[in-house]
Protein backbone atom coordinates (compact mmCIF):
# COMPACT_ATOMS: atom_id res chain seq x y z
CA UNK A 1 17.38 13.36 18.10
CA UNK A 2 14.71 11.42 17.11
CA UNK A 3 15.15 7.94 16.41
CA UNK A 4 12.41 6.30 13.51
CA UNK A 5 11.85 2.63 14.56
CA UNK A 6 9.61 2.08 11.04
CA UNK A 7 6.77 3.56 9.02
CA UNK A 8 3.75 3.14 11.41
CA UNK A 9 0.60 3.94 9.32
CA UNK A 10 -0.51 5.66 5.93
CA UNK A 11 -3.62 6.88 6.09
CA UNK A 12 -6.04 6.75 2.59
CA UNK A 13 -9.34 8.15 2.17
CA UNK A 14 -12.11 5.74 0.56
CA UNK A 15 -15.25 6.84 -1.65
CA UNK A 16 -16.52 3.21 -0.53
CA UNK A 17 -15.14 1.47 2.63
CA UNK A 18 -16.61 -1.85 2.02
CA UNK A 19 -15.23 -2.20 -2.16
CA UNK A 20 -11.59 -0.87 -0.36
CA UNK A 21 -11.83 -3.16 2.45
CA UNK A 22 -12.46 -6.04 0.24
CA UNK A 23 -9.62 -4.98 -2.41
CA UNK A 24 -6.94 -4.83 0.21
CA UNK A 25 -8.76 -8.26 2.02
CA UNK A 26 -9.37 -10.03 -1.41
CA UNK A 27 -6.18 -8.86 -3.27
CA UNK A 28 -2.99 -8.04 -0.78
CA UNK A 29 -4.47 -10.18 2.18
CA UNK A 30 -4.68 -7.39 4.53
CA UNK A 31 -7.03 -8.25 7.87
CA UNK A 32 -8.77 -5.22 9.40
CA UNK A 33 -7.33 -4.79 12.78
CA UNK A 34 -9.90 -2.47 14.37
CA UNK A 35 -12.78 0.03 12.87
CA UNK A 36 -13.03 3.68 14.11
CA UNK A 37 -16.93 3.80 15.04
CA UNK A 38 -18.96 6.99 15.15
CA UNK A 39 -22.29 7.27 16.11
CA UNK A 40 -22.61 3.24 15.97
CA UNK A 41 -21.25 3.37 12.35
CA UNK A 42 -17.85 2.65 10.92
CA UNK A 43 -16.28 5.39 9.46
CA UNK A 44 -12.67 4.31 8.88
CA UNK A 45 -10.08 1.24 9.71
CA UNK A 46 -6.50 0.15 10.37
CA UNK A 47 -5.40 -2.71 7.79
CA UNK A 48 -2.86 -5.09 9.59
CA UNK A 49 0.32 -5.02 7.14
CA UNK A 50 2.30 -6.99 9.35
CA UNK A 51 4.09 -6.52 12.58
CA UNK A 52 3.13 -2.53 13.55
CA UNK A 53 2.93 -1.20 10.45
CA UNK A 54 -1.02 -0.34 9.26
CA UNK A 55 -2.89 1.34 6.03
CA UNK A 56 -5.44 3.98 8.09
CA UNK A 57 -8.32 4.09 6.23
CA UNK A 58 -11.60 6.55 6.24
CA UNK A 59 -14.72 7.55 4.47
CA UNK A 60 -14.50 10.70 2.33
CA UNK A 61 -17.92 11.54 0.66
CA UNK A 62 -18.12 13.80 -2.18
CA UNK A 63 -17.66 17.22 -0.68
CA UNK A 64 -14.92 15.91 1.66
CA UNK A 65 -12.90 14.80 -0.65
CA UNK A 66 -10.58 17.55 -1.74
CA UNK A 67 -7.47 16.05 -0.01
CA UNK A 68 -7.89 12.89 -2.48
CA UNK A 69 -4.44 13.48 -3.89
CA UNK A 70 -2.16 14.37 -1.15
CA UNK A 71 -0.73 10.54 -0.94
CA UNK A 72 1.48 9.75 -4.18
CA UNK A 73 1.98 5.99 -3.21
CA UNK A 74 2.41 3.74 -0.79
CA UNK A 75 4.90 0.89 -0.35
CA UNK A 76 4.33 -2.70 0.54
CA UNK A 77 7.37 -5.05 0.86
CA UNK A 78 6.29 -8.93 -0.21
CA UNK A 79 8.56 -12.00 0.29
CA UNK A 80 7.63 -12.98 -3.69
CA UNK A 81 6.96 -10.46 -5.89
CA UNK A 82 6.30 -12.71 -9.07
CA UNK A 83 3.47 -14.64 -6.78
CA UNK A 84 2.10 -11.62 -5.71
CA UNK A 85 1.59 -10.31 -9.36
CA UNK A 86 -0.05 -13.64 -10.11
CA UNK A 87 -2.35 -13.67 -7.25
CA UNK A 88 -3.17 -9.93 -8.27
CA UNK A 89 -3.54 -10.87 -12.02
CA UNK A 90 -6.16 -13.51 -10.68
CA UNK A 91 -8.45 -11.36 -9.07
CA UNK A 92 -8.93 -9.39 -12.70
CA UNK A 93 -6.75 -6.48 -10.97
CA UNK A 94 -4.17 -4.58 -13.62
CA UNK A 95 -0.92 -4.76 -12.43
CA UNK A 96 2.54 -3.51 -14.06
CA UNK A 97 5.24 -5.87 -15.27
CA UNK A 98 7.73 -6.92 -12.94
CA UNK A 99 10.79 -3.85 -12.84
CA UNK A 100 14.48 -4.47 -11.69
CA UNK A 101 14.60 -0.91 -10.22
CA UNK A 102 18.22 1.32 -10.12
CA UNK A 103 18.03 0.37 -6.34
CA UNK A 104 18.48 -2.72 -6.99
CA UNK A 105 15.05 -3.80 -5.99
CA UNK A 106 12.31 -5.40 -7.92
CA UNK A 107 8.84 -3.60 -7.67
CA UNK A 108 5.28 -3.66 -9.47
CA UNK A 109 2.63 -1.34 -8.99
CA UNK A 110 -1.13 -1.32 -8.84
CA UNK A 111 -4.18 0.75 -7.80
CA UNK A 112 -6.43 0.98 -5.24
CA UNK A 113 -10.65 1.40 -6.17
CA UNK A 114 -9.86 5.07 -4.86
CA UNK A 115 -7.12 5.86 -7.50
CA UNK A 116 -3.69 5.14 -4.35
CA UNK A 117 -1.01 3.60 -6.19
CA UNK A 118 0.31 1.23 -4.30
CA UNK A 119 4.09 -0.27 -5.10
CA UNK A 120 5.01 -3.91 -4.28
CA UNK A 121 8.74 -4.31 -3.26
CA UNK A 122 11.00 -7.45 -3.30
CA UNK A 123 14.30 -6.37 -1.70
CA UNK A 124 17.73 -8.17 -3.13
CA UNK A 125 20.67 -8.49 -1.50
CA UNK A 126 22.17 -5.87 -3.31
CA UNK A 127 19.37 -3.55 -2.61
CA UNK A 128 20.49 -0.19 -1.67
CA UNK A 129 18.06 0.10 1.38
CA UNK A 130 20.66 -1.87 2.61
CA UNK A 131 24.28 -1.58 1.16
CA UNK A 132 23.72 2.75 0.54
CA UNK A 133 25.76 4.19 -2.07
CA UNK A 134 24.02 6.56 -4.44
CA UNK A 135 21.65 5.47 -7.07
CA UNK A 136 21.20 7.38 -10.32
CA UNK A 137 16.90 7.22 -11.47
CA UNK A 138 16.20 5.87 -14.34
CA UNK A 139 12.72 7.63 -14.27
């Protein structure tokens, strides 16, 4: 059996890397943690998202880009959601209204310049990530 220590990457594709490196710099304080170079030109990076987990980025150019919408969303856990939807809302980026979800976490959402939704999480204690039990969607 296989034992899953924790989600290691997700890997995007980006019609510009420099607007998406700067989004997830400028807006969700991600630092690049290395660049994949080909040919003495960067073609993709890993964002640092804390401890071992990464967003994988690369360049898709037109043509390439039929596998655009193979990622629904992404999830980033924050220590305080209502700051992070104020720093967001600073920046001039739209961001959804704070949402007490049926799991008993909180969670906004925004968008990447590439279209990747990306959810912000604020666990509670009675969030069942960690207390289980089933949850019915109210989605």
């Amino acid at each position: 059996m296989i034992k899953v220590k924790q989600l290691a990457h997700v890997c995007i594709f980006a019609h510009d890397l420099e607007a998406t490196r700067s989004f997830y710099r400028g807006v969700l304080g991600l630092d690049t943690q290395f660049n994949f170079l080909r040919d003495d030109k960067v073609f993709g990076f890993y964002l640092n998202c804390g401890g071992r987990s990464h967003v994988e980025v690369f360049q898709k150019d037109g043509t390439a880009y039929s596998e655009q919408n193979q990622i629904n969303h992404f999830c980033l856990e924050v220590e305080d959601l209502d700051a992070a939807i104020a720093h967001i809302k600073s920046k001039g980026i739209d961001v959804t209204a704070k949402k007490h979800a049926c799991d008993d976490t909180f969670q906004a959402w925004i968008r990447d310049p590439n279209g990747v939704k990306i959810e912000l999480f604020e666990y509670t204690a009675k969030s069942a990530q960690f207390t289980g039990g089933d949850r019915i969607a109210d989605w």
